[in-house]
Protein backbone atom coordinates (compact mmCIF):
# COMPACT_ATOMS: atom_id res chain seq x y z
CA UNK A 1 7.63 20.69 -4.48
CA UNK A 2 5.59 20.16 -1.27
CA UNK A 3 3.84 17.68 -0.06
CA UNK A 4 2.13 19.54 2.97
CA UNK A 5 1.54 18.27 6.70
CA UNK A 6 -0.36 14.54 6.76
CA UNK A 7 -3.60 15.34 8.60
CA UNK A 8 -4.88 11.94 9.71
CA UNK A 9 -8.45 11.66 10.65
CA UNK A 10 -9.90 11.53 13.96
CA UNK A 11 -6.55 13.88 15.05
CA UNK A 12 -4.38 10.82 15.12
CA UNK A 13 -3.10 7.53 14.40
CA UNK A 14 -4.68 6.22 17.29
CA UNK A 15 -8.13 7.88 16.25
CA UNK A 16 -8.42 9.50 19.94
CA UNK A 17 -8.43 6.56 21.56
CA UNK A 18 -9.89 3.99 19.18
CA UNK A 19 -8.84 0.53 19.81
CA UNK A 20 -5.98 -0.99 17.79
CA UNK A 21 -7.12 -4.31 16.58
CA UNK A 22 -3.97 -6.83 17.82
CA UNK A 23 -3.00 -9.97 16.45
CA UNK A 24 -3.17 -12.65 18.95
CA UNK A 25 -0.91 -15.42 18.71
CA UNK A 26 -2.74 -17.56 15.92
CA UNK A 27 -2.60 -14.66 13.84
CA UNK A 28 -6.16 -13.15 14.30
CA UNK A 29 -6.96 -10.44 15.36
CA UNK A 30 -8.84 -9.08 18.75
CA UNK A 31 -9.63 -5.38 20.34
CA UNK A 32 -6.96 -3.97 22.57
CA UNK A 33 -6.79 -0.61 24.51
CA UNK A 34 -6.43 2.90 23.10
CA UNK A 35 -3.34 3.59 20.90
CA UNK A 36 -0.97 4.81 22.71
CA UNK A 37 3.10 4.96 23.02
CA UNK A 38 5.23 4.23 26.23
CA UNK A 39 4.43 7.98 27.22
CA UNK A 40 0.65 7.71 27.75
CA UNK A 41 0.93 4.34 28.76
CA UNK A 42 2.77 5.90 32.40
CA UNK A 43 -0.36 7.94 33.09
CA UNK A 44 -2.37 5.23 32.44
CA UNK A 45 -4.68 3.81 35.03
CA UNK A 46 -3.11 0.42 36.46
CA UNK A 47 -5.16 -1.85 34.39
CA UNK A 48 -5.24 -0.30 31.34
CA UNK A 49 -1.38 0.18 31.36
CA UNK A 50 -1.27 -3.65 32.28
CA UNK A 51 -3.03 -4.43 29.25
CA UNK A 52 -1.09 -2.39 27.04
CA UNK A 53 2.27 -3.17 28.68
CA UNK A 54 1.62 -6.88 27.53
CA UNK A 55 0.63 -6.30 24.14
CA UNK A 56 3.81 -4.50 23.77
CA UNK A 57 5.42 -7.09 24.88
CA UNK A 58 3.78 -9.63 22.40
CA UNK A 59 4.32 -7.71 19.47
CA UNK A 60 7.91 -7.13 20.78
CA UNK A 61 8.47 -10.94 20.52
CA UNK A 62 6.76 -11.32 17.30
CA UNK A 63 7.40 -7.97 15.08
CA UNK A 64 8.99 -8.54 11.97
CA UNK A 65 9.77 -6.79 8.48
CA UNK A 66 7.23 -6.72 5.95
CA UNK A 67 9.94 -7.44 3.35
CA UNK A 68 9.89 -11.23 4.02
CA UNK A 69 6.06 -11.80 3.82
CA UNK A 70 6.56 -9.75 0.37
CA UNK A 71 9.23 -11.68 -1.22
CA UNK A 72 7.01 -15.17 0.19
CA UNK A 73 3.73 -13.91 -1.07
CA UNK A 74 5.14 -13.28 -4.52
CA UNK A 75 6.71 -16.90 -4.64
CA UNK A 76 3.77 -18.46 -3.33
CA UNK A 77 1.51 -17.39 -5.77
CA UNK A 78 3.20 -18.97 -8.36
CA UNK A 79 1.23 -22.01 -6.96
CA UNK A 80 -1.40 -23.07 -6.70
CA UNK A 81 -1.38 -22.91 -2.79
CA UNK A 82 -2.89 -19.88 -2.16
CA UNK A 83 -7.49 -19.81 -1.31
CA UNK A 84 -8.77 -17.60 -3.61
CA UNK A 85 -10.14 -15.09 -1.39
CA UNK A 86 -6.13 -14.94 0.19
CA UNK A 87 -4.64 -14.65 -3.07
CA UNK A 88 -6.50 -11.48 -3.89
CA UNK A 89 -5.83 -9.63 -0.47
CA UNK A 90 -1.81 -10.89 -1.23
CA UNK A 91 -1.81 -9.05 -4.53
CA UNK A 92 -3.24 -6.29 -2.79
CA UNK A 93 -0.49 -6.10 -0.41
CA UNK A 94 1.49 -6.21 -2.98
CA UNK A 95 0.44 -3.67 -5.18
CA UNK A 96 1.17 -1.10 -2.31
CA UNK A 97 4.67 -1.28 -3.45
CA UNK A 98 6.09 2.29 -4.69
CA UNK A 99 8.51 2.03 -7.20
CA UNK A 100 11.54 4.93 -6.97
CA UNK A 101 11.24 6.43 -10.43
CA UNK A 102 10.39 9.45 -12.11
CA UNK A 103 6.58 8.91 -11.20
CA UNK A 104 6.92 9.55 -7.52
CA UNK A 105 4.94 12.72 -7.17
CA UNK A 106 3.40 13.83 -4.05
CA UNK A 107 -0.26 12.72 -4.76
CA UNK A 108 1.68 8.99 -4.80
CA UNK A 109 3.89 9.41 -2.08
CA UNK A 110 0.55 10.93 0.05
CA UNK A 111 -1.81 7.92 -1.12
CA UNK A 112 1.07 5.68 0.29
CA UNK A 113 0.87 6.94 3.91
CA UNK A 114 -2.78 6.99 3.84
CA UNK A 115 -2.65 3.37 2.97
CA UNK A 116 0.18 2.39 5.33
CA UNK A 117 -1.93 1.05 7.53
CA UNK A 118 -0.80 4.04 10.68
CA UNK A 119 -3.87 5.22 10.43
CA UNK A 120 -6.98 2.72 9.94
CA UNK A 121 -8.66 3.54 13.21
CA UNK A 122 -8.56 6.90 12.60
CA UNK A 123 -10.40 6.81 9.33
CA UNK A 124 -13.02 4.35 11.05
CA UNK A 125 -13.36 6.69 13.87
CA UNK A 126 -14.03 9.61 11.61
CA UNK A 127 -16.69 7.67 9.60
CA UNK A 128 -18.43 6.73 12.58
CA UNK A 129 -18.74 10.09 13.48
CA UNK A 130 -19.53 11.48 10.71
CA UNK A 131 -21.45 8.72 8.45
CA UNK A 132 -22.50 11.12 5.56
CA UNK A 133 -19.48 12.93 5.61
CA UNK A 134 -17.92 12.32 2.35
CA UNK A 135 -14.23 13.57 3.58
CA UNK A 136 -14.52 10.67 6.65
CA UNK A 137 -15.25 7.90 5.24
CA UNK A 138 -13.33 4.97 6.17
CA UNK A 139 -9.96 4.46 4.10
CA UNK A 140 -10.82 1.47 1.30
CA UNK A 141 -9.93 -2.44 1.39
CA UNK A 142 -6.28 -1.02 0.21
CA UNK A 143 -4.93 -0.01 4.17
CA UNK A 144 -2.14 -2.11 4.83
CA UNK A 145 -3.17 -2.53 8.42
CA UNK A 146 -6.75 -4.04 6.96
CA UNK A 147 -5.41 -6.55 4.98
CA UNK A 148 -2.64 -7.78 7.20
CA UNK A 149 -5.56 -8.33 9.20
CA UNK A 150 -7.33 -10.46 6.89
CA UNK A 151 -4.82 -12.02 5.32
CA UNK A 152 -4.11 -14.66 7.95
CA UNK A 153 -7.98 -15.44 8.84
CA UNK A 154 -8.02 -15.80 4.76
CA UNK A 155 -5.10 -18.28 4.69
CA UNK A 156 -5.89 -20.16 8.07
CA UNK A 157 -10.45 -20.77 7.33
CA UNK A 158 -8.91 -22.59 3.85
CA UNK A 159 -6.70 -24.57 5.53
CA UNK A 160 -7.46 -25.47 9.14
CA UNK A 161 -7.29 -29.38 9.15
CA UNK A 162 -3.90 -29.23 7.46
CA UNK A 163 -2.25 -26.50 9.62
CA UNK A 164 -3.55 -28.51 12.88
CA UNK A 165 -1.48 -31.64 11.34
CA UNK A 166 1.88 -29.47 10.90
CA UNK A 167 4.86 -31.28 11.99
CA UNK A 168 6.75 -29.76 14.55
CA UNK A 169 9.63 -29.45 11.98
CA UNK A 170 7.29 -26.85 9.66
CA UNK A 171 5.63 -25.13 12.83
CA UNK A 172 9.58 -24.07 13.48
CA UNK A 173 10.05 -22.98 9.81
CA UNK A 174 7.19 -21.28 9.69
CA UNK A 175 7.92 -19.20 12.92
CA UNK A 176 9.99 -16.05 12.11
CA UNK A 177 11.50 -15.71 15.17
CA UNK A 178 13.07 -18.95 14.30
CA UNK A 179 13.51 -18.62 10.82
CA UNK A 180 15.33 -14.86 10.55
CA UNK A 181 16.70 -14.86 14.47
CA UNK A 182 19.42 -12.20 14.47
CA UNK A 183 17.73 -10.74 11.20
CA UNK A 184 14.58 -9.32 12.34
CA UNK A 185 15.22 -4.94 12.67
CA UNK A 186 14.81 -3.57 15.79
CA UNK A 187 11.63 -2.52 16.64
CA UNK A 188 10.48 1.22 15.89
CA UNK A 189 10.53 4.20 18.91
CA UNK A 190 9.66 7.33 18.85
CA UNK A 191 12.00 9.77 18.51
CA UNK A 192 14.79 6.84 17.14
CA UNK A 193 17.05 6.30 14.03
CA UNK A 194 15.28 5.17 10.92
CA UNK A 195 16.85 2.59 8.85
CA UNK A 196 15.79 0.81 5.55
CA UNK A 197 15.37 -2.83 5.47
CA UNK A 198 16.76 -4.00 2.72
CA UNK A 199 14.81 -6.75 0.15
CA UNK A 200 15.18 -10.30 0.83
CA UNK A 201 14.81 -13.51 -1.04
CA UNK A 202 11.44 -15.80 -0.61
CA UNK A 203 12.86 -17.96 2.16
CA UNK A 204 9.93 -20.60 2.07
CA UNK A 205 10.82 -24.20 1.04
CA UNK A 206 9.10 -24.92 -1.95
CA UNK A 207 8.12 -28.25 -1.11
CA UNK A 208 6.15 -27.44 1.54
CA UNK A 209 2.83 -28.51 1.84
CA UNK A 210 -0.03 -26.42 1.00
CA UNK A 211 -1.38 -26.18 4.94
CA UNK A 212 2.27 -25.75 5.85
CA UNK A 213 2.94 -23.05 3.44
CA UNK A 214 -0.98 -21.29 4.53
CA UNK A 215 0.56 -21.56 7.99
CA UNK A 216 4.43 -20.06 7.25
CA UNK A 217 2.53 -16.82 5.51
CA UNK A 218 -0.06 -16.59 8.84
CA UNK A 219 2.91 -16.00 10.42
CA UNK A 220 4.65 -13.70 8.52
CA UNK A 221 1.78 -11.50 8.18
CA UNK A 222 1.43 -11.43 12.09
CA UNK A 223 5.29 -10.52 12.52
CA UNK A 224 4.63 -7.60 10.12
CA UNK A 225 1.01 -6.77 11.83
CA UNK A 226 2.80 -6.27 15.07
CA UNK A 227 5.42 -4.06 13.82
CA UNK A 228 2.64 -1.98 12.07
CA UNK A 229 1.66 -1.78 15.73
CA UNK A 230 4.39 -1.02 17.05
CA UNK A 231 4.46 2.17 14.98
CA UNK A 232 1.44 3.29 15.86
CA UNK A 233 2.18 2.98 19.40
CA UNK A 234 5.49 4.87 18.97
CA UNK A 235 3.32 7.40 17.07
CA UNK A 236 1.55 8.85 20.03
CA UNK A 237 2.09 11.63 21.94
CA UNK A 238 1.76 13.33 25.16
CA UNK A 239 -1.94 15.11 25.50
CA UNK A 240 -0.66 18.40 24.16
CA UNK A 241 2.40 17.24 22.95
CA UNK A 242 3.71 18.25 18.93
CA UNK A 243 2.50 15.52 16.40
CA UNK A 244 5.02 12.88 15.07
CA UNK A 245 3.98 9.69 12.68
CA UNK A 246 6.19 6.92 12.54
CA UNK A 247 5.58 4.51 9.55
CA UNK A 248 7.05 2.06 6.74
CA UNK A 249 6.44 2.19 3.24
CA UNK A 250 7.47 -1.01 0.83
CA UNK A 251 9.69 0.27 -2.17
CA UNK A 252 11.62 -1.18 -5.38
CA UNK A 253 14.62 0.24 -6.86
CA UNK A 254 13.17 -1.32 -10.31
CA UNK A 255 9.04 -2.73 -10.75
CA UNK A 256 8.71 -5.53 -10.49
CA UNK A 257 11.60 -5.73 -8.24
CA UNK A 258 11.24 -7.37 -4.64
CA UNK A 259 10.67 -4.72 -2.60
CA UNK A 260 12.60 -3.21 1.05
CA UNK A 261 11.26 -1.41 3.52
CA UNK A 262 11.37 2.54 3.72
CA UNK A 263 10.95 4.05 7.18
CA UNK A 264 9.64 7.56 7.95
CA UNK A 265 9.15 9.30 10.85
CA UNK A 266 7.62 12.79 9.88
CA UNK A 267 7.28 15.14 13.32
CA UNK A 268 6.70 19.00 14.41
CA UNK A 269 8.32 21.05 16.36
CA UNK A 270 7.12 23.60 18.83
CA UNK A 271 6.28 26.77 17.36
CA UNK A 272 9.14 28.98 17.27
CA UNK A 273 10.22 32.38 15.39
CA UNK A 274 7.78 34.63 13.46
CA UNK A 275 6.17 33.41 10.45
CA UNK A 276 5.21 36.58 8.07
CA UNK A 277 2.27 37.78 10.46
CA UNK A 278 4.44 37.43 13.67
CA UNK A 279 2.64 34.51 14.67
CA UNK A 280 5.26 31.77 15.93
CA UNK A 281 5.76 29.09 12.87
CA UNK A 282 6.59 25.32 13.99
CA UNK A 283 9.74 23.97 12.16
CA UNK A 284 8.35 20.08 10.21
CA UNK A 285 10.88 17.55 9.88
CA UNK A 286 10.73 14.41 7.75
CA UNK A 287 13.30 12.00 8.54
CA UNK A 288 13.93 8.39 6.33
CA UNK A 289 16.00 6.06 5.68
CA UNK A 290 16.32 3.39 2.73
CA UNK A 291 18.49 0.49 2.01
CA UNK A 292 19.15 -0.91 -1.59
CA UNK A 293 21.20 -3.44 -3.42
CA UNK A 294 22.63 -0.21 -6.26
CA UNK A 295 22.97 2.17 -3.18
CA UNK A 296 23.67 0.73 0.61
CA UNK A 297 22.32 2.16 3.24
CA UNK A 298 21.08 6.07 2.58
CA UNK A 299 19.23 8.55 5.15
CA UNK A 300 17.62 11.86 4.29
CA UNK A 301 16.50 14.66 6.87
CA UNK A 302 14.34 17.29 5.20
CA UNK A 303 13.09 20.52 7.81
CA UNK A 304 10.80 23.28 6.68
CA UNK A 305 10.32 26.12 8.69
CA UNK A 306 8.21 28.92 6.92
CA UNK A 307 9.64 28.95 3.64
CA UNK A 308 13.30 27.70 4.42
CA UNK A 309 14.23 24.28 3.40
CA UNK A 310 17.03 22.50 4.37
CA UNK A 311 18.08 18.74 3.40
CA UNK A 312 20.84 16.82 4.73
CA UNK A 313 21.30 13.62 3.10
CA UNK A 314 23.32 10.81 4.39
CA UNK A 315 25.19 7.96 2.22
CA UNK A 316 26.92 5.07 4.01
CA UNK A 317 28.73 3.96 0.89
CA UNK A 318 31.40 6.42 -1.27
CA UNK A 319 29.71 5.91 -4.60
CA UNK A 320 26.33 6.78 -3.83
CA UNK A 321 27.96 9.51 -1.50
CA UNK A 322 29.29 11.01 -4.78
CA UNK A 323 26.11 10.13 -6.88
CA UNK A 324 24.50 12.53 -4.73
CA UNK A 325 27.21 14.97 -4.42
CA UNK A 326 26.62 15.20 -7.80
CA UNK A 327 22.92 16.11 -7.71
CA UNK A 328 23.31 17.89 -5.30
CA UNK A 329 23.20 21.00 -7.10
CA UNK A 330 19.84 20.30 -9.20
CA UNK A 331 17.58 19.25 -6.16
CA UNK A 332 18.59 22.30 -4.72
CA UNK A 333 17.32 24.20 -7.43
CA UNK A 334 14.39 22.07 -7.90
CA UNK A 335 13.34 22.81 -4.08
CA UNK A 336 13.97 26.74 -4.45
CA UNK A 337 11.12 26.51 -7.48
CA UNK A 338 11.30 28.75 -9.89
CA UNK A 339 11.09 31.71 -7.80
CA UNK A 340 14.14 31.24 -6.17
CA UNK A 341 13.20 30.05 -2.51
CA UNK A 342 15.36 29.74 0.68
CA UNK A 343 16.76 25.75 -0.17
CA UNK A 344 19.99 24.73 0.92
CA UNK A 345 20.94 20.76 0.56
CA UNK A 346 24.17 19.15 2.17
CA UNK A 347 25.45 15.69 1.84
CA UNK A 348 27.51 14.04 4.19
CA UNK A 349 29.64 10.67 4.29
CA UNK A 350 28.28 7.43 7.06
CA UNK A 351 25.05 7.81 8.91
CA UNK A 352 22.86 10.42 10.93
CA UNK A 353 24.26 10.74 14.31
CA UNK A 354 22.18 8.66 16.53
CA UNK A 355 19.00 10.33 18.76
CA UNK A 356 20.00 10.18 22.26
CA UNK A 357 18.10 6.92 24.07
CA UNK A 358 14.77 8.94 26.32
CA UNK A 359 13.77 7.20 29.35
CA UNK A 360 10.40 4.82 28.66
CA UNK A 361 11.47 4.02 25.33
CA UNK A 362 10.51 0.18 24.28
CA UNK A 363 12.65 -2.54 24.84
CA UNK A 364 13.38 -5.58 22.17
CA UNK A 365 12.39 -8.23 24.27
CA UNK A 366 13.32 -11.20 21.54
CA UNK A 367 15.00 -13.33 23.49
């Protein structure tokens, strides 16, 4: 089973230079410079690497998991709390959820990445250049990046009188820096581990307020807006440079579950060998992690290079070390098809040996 190489339109997640629209620090949203990771942001002219060097910095101090705003936006709209017009983008942000059952096929899995928000620019790039193109049309209302956007401009137009008489005592609940300090994952770099984040419960008081509570999700939707960022930056290359996509999917062990976070980072390597014409064939890797309640902390590495395939999985905890041990066998088979392909699948006890820190990488400026 193959999924096949993600081509994103406009060449890139950052579109080839199309703004990314940042969050500013009300939660809104404004036009900042061309996508672009700490690479191209060296060779960038002074100002324009100025610019970009402080909105990495901002969304640095204010990324967050996407796993609290779920687990929040599910409690909340048990009330009655939520506009209507928010309430409909939450459940929409919700829905993007992929359960991790027998239905995961790769249609699914490639309709998640489309909608995980990496590459929104690119699609609107595309359709602008192309507006009676069918294939580049802009993705639909169902990009995470587009509602994340929306979400808090939803929340905070219902509810502006009440979240400009917040007490100072629900301003520093609703801040997620202060609420999950210590908690928050680090933020994403190119080239770096992956790790799941693992679900979490709704950590809103209940007897908030309604503008309070509006205010708390603004938030949380900006901490998970600037980590969506944060991935796009980290998934640009040099001018020239091979491809690599860095990205987060939200996933439940069970529907109707709370989610975690998965995170992916799916690269190429340069062209190397001879492929069946003696053309030079680049090796793709896909490299994610995942973190559940059932199974701790697991990791997967997957690299196909012409027809080889080779999987290494990863399991931080003995029994779902030997749960996989024990498939081992099967997904091997199932990846050699029925015509008996090059597949080979090891598993291995802890986690992936760490990627060796490059120089330029970003910084966690929390503190």
């Amino acid at each position: 089973m193959s999924v096949g190489p993600i081509t994103p339109p406009g060449g890139g997640p950052g579109g080839g230079g199309v703004p990314i629209a940042t969050p500013t620090p009300q939660g809104g949203a404004g036009s900042g410079p061309p996508a672009g990771g700490p690479a191209s942001a060296q060779g960038a002219p002074g100002a324009l690497q100025a610019a970009l060097s402080q909105i990495i910095g901002q969304d640095l101090a204010a990324q967050d998991s996407l796993a609290p705003l779920l687990a929040d936006l599910a409690a909340a709209l048990q009330s009655g709390d939520v506009p209507a017009q928010a309430r409909a983008t939450a459940q929409q942000i919700l829905s993007l959820q992929a359960p991790l059952d027998g239905q995961v096929t790769p249609d699914r899995l490639r309709a998640a990445v489309a909608h995980s928000g990496l590459f929104l620019e690119a699609g609107l790039a595309s359709a602008a250049q192309a507006p009676n193109d069918p294939a580049a049309q802009p993705f639909p209302a169902g990009d995470l990046k587009a509602l994340l956007l929306r979400l808090p401009l939803e929340l905070a137009g219902q509810s502006q009188a009440a979240a400009e008489q917040a007490t100072p005592q629900a301003l520093g609940l609703a801040d997620p820096a202060a609420r999950r300090a210590g908690a928050r994952p680090p933020p994403p770099v190119a080239g770096g581990s992956t790790a799941g984040q693992r679900a979490v419960a709704p950590s809103l008081d209940p007897a908030l307020d309604a503008g309070s509570l509006r205010l708390a999700l603004g938030h949380e939707a900006h901490a998970a807006l600037a980590r969506l960022e944060l991935m796009q930056l980290a998934s640009t290359s040099k001018p020239g440079a091979p491809p690599r996509w860095s990205f987060e999917l939200p996933v439940a062990a069970v529907p109707g579950q709370a989610p975690g976070m998965a995170q992916f980072e799916i690269s190429r390597d340069a062209p190397h060998g001879g492929g069946p014409t003696g053309d030079p064939e680049p090796v793709w890797r896909a490299r994610f992690s995942l973190h559940l309640d059932e199974t701790g902390p697991v990791h997967a590495e997957v690299a196909l290079h012409g027809t080889r395939t080779r999987v290494t999985l990863w399991a931080e905890q003995e029994g779902a070390r030997a749960s996989l041990e024990a498939g081992r066998g099967d997904l091997t088979a199932a990846l050699a098809g029925p015509e008996g392909g090059d597949a080979a699948v090891r598993v291995v006890a802890g986690a992936p040996p760490r990627p060796e820190a490059q120089a330029g990488q970003l910084i966690d400026r929390t503190s």
